[in-house]
Protein backbone atom coordinates (compact mmCIF):
# COMPACT_ATOMS: atom_id res chain seq x y z
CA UNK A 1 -1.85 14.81 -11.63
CA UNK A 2 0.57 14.42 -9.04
CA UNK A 3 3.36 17.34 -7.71
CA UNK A 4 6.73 16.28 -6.79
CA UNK A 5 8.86 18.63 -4.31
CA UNK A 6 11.94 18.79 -2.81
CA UNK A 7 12.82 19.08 0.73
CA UNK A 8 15.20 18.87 3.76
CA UNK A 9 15.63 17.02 6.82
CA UNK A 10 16.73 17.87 9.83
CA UNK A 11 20.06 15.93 8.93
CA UNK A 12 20.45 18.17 5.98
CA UNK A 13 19.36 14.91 3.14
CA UNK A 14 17.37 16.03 0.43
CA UNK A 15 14.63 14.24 -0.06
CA UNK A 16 11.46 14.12 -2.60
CA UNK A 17 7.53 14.23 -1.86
CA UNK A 18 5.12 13.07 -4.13
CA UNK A 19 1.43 15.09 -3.54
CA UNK A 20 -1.41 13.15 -5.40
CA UNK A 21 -5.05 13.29 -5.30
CA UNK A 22 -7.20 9.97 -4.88
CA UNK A 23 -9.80 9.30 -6.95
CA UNK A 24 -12.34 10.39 -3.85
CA UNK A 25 -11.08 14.03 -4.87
CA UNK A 26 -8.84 13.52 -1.51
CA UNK A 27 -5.31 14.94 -1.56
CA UNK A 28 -2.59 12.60 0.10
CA UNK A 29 1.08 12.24 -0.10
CA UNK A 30 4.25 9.95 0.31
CA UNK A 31 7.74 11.37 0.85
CA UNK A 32 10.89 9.76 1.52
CA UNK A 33 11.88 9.31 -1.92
CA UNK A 34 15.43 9.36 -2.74
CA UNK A 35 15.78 11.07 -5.80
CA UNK A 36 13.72 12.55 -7.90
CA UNK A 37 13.48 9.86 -10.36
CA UNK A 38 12.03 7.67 -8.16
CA UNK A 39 9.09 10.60 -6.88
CA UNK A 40 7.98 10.21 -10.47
CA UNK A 41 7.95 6.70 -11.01
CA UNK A 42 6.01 6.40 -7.78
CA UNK A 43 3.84 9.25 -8.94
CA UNK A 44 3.54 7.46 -12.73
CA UNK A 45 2.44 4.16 -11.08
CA UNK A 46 -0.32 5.89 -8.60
CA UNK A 47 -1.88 7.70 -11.81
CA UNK A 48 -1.99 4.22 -14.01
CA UNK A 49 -3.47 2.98 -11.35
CA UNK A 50 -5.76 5.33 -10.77
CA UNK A 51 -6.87 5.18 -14.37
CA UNK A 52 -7.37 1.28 -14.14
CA UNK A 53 -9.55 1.39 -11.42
CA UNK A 54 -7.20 -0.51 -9.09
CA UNK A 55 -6.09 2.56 -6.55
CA UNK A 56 -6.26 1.36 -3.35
CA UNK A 57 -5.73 3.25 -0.49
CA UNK A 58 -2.53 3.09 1.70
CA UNK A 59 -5.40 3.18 4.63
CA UNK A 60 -7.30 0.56 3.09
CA UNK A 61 -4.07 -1.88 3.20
CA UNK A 62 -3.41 -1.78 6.48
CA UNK A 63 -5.09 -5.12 8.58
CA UNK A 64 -4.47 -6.10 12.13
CA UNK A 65 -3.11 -9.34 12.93
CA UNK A 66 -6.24 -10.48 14.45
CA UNK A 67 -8.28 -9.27 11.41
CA UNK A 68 -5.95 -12.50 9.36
CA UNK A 69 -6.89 -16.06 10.83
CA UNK A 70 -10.62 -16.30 9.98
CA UNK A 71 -10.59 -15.45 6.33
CA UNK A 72 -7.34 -16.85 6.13
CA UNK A 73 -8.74 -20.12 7.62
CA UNK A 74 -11.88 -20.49 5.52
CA UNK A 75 -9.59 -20.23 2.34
CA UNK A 76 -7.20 -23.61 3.90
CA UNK A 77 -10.69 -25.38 4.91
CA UNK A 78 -11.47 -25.80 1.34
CA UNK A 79 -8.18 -26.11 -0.19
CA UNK A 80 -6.50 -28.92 2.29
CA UNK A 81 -6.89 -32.61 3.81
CA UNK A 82 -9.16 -32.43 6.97
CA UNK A 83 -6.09 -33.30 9.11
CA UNK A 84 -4.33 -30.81 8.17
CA UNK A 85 -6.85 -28.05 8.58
CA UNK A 86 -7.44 -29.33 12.04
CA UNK A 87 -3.73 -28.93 12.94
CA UNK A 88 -4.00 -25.05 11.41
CA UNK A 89 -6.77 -24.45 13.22
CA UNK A 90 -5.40 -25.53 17.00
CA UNK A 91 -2.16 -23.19 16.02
């Protein structure tokens, strides 16, 4: 179950943060929300989610540029002429 609550910035906005728990029993949270409807939408979505298996991570989401071109490669190797592949892979 996730906990929405308000608070301020330093500009004096009121914003929303949404406190949820991951399905590793971990507690996280996103804020920045710009009404409260929108906390529980965000909150709605993570616990569907969550009960469909597919929660991933914000963490998990995150890849480095360099981390991109090999799988990203093998995928066009299969799935394009030979010429073409070569003039992907030289870029």
């Amino acid at each position: 179950m996730a906990a929405i609550s308000k608070y301020r910035t330093s500009s004096g906005a009121t914003l929303y943060r949404v406190r949820y728990y991951t399905p590793d029993r971990g507690e996280t949270q996103k804020r920045g929300f710009k009404t409260k409807r929108d906390a529980e939408l965000f909150a709605a979505s993570i616990e569907v989610s969550k009960a469909k298996g597919e929660y991933v991570a914000p963490r998990l989401g995150r890849v480095t540029v360099g981390e991109l071109p090999p799988d990203w490669l093998g995928r066009k190797e299969h799935s394009t002429a030979p010429s073409h592949y070569r003039m992907l892979e030289s870029a």
